[in-house]
PDB file of N, CA and C in Angstrom:
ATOM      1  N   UNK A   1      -9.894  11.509 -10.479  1.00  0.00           N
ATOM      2  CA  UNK A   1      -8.973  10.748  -9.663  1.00  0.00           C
ATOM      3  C   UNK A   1      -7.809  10.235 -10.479  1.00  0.00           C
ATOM      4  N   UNK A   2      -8.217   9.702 -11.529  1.00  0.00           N
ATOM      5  CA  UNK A   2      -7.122  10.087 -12.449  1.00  0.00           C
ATOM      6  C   UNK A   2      -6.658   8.305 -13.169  1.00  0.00           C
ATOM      7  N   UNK A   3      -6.257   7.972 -14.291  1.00  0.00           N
ATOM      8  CA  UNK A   3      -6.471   6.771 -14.762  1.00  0.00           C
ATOM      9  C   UNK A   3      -5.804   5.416 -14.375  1.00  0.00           C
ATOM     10  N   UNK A   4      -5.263   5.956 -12.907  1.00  0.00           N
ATOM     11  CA  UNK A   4      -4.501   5.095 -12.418  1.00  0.00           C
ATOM     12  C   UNK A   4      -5.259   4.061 -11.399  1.00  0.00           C
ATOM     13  N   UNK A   5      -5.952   4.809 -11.266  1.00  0.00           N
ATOM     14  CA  UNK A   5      -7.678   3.814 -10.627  1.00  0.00           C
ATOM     15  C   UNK A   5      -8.445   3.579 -10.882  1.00  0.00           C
ATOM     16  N   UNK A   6      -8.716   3.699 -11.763  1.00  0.00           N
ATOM     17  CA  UNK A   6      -9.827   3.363 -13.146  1.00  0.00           C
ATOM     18  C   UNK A   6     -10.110   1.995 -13.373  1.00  0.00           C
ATOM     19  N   UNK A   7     -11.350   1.481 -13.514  1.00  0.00           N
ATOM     20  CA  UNK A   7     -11.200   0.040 -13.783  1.00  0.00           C
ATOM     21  C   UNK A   7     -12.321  -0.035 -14.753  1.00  0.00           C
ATOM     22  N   UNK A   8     -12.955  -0.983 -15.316  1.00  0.00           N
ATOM     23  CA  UNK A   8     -13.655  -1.626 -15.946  1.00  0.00           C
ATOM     24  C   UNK A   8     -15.243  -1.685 -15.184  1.00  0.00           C
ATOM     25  N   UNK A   9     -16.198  -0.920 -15.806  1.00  0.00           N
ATOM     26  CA  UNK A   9     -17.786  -0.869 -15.085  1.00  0.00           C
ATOM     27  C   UNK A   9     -17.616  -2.751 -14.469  1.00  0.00           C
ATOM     28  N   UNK A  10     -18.473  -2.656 -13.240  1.00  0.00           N
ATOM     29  CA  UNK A  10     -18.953  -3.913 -12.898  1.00  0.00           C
ATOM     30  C   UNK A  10     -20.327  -3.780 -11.968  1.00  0.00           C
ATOM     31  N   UNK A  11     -20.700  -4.725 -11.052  1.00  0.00           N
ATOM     32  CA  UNK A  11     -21.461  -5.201 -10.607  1.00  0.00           C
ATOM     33  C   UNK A  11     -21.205  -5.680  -9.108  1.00  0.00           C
ATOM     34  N   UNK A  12     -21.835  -4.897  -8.214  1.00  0.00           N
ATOM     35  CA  UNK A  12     -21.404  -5.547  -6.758  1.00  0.00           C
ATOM     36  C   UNK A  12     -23.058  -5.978  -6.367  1.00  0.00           C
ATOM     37  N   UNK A  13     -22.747  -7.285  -5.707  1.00  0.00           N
ATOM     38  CA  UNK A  13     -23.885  -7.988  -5.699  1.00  0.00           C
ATOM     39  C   UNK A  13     -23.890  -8.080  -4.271  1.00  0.00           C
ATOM     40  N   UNK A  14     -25.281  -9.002  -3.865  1.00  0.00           N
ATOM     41  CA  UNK A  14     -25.603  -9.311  -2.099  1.00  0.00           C
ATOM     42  C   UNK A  14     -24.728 -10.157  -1.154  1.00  0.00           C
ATOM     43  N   UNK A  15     -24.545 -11.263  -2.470  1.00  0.00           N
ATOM     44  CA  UNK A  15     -23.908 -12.522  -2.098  1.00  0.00           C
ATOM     45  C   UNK A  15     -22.424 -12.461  -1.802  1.00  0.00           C
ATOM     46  N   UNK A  16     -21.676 -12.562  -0.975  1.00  0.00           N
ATOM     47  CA  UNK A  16     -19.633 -12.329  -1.466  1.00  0.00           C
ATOM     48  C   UNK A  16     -19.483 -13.276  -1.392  1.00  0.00           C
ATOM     49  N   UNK A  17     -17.921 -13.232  -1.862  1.00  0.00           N
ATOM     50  CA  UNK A  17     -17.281 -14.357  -2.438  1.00  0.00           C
ATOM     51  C   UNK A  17     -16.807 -15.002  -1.461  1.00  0.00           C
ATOM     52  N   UNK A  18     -16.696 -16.376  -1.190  1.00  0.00           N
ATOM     53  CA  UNK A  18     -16.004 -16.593   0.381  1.00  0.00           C
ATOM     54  C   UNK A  18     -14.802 -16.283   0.304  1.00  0.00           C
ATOM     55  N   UNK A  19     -14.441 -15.985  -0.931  1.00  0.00           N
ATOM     56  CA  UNK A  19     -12.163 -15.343  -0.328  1.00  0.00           C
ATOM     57  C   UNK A  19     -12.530 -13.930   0.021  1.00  0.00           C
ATOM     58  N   UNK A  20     -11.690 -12.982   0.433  1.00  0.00           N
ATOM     59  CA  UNK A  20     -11.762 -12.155   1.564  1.00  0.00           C
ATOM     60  C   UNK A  20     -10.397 -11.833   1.602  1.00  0.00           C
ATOM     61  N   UNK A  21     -10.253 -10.054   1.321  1.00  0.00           N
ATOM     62  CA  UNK A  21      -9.066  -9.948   0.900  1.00  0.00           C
ATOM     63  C   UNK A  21      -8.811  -8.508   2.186  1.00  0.00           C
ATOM     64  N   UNK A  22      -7.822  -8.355   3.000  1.00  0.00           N
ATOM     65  CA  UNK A  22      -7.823  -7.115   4.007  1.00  0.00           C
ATOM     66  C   UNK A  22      -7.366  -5.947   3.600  1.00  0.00           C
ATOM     67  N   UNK A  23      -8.661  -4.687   3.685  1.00  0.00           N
ATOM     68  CA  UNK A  23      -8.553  -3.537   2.969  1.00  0.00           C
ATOM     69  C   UNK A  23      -9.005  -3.605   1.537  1.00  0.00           C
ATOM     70  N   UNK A  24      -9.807  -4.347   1.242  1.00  0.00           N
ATOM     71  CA  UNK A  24     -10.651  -4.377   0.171  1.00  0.00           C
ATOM     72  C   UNK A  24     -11.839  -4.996  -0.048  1.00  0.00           C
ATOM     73  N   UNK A  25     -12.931  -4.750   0.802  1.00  0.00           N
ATOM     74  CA  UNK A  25     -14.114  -5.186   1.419  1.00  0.00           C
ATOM     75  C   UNK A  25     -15.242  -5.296  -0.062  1.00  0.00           C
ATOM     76  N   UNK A  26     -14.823  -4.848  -0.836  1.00  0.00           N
ATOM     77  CA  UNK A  26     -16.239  -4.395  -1.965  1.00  0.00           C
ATOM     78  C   UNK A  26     -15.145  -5.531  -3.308  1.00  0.00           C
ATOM     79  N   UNK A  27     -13.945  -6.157  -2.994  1.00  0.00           N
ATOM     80  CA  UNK A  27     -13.805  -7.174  -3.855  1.00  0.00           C
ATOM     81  C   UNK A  27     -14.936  -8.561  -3.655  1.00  0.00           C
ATOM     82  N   UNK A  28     -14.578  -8.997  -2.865  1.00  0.00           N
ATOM     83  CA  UNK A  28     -15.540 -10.248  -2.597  1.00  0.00           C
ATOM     84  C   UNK A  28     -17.087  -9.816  -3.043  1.00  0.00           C
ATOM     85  N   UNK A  29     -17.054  -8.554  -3.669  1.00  0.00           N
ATOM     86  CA  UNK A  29     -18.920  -8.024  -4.294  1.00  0.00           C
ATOM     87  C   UNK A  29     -18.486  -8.216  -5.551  1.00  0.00           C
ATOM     88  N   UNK A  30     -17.811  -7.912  -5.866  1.00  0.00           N
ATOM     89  CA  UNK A  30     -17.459  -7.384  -7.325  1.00  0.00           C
ATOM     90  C   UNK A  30     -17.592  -8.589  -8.238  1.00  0.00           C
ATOM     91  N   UNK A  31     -18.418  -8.385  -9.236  1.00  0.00           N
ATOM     92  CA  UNK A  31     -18.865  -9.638 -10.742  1.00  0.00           C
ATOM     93  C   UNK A  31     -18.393  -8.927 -11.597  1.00  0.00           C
ATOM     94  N   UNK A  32     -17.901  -9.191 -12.849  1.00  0.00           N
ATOM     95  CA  UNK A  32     -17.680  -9.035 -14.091  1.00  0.00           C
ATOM     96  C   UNK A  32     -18.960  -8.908 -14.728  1.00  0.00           C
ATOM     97  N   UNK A  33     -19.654  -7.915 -15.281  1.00  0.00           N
ATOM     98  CA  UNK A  33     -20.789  -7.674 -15.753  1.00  0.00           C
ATOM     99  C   UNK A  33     -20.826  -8.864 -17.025  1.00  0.00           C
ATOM    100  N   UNK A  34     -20.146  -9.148 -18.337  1.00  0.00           N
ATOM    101  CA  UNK A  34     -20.437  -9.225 -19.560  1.00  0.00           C
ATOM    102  C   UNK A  34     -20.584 -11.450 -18.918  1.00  0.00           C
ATOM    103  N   UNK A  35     -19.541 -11.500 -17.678  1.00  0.00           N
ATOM    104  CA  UNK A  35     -19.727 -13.279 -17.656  1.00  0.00           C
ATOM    105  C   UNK A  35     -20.225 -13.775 -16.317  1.00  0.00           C
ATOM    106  N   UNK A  36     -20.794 -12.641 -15.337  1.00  0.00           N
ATOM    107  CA  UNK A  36     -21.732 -12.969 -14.384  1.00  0.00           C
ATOM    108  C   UNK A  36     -20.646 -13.968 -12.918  1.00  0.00           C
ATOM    109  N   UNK A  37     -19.290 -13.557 -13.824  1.00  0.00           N
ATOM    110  CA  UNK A  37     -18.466 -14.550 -12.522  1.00  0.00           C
ATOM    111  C   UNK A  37     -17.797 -13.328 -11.799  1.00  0.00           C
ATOM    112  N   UNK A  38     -17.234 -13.679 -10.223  1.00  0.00           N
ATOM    113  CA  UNK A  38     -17.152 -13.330  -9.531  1.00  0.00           C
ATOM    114  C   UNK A  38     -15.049 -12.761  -9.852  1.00  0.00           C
ATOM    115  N   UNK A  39     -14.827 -11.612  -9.950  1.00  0.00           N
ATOM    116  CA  UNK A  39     -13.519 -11.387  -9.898  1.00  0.00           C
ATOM    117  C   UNK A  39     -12.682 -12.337  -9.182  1.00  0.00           C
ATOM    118  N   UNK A  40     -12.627 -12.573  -8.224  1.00  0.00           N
ATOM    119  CA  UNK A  40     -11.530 -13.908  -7.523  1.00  0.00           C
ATOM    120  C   UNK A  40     -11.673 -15.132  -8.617  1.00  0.00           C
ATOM    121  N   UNK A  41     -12.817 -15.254  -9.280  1.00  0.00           N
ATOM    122  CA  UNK A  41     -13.065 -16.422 -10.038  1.00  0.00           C
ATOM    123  C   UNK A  41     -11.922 -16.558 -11.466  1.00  0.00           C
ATOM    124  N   UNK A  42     -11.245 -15.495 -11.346  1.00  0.00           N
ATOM    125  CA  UNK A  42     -10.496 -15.549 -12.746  1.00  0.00           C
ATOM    126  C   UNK A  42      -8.882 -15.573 -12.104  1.00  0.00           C
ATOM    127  N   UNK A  43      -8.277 -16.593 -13.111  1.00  0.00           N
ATOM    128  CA  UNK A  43      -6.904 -16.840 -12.792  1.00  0.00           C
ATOM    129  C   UNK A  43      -6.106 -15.898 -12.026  1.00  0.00           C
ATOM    130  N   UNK A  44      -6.024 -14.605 -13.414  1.00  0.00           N
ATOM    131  CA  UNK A  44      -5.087 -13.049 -13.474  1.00  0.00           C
ATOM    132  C   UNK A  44      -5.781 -12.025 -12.364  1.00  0.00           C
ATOM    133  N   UNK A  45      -6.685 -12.460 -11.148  1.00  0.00           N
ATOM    134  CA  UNK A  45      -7.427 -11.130 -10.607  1.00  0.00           C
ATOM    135  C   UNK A  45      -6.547 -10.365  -9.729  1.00  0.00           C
ATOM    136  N   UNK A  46      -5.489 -11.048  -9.305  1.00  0.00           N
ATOM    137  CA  UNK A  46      -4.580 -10.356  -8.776  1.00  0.00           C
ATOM    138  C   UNK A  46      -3.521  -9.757  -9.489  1.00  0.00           C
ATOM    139  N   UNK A  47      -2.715 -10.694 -10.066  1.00  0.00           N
ATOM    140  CA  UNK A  47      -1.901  -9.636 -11.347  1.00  0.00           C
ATOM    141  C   UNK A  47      -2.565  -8.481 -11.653  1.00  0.00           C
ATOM    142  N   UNK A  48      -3.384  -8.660 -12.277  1.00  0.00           N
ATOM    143  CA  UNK A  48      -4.367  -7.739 -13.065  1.00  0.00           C
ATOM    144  C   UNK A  48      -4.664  -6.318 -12.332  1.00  0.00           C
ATOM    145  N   UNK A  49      -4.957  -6.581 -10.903  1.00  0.00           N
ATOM    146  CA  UNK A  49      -5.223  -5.502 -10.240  1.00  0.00           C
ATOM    147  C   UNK A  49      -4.575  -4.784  -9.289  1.00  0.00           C
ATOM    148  N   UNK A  50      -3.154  -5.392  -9.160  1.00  0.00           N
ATOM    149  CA  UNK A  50      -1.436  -4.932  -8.422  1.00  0.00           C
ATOM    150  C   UNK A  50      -2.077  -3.713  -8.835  1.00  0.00           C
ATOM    151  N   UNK A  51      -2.064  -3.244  -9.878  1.00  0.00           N
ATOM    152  CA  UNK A  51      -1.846  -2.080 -10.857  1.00  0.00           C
ATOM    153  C   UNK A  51      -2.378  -1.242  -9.911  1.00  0.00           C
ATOM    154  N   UNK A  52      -3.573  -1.391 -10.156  1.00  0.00           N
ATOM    155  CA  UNK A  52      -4.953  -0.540  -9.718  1.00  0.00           C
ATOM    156  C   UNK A  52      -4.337  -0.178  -7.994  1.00  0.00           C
ATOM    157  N   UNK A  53      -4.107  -1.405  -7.134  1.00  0.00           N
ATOM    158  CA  UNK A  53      -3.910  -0.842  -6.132  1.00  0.00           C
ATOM    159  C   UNK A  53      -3.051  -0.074  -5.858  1.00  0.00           C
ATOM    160  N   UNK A  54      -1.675  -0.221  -6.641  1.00  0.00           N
ATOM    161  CA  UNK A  54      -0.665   0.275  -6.866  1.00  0.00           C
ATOM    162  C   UNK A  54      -1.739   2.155  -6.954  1.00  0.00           C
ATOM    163  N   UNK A  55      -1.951   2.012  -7.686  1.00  0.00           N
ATOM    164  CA  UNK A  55      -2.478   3.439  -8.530  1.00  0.00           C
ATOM    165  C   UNK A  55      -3.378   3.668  -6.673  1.00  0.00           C
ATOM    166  N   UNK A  56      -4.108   3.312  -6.184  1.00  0.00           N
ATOM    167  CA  UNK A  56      -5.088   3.670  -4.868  1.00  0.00           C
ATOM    168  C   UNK A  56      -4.196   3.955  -3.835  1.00  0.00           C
ATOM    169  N   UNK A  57      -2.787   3.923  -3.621  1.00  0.00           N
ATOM    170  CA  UNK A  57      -1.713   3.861  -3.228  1.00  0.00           C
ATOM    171  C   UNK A  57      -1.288   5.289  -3.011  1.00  0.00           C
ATOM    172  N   UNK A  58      -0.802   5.423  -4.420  1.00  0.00           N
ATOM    173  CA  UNK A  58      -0.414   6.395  -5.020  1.00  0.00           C
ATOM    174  C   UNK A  58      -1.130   7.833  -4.668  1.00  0.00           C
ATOM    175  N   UNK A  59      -2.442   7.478  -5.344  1.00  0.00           N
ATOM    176  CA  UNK A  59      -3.612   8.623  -4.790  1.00  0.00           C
ATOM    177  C   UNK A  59      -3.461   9.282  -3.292  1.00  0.00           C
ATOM    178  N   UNK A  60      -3.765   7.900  -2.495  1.00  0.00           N
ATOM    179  CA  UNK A  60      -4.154   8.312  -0.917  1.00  0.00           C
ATOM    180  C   UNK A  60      -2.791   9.176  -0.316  1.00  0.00           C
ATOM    181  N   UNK A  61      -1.406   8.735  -1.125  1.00  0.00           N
ATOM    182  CA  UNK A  61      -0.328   9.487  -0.573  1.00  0.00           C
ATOM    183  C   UNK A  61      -0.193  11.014  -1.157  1.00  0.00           C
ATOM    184  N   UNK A  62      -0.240  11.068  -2.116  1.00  0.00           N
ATOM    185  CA  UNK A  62      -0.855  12.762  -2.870  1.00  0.00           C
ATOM    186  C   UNK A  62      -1.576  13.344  -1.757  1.00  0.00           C
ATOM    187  N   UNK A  63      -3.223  13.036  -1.765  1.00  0.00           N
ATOM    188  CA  UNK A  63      -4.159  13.526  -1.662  1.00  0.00           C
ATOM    189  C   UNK A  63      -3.555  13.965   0.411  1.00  0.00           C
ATOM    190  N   UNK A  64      -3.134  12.977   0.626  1.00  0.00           N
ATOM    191  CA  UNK A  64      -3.243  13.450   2.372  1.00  0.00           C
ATOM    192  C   UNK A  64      -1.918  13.921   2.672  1.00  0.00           C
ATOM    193  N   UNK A  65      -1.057  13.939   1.848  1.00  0.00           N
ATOM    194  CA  UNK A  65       0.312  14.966   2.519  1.00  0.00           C
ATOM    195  C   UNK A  65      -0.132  16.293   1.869  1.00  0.00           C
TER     196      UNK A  65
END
């Protein structure tokens, strides 16, 4: 798929996070394996992951024209 969606191994758990983001249902799962906290839980989780969506973006417009 290619390294523009690529992220960092983690952990999707039972429990979600109560924030709740539209079109991204498996964030509110998602833990940081190595500190057991919940991605929304960190300052940069959005900066950080523009990218990534940016890049899931990118993909879905390739792949279906």
């Amino acid at each position: 798929m290619g390294e523009d969606i690529a992220s960092d191994p983690f952990l999707l758990v039972a429990k979600p996070h109560e924030k709740r983001r539209e079109g991204f249902p498996l964030d509110s799962l998602s833990v940081h394996i190595e500190s057991g906290k919940y991605y929304y839980d960190f300052d940069d989780y959005f900066e950080k992951y523009s990218e990534i969506d940016d890049g899931f973006r990118v993909f879905f417009e390739r792949t279906m024209l």
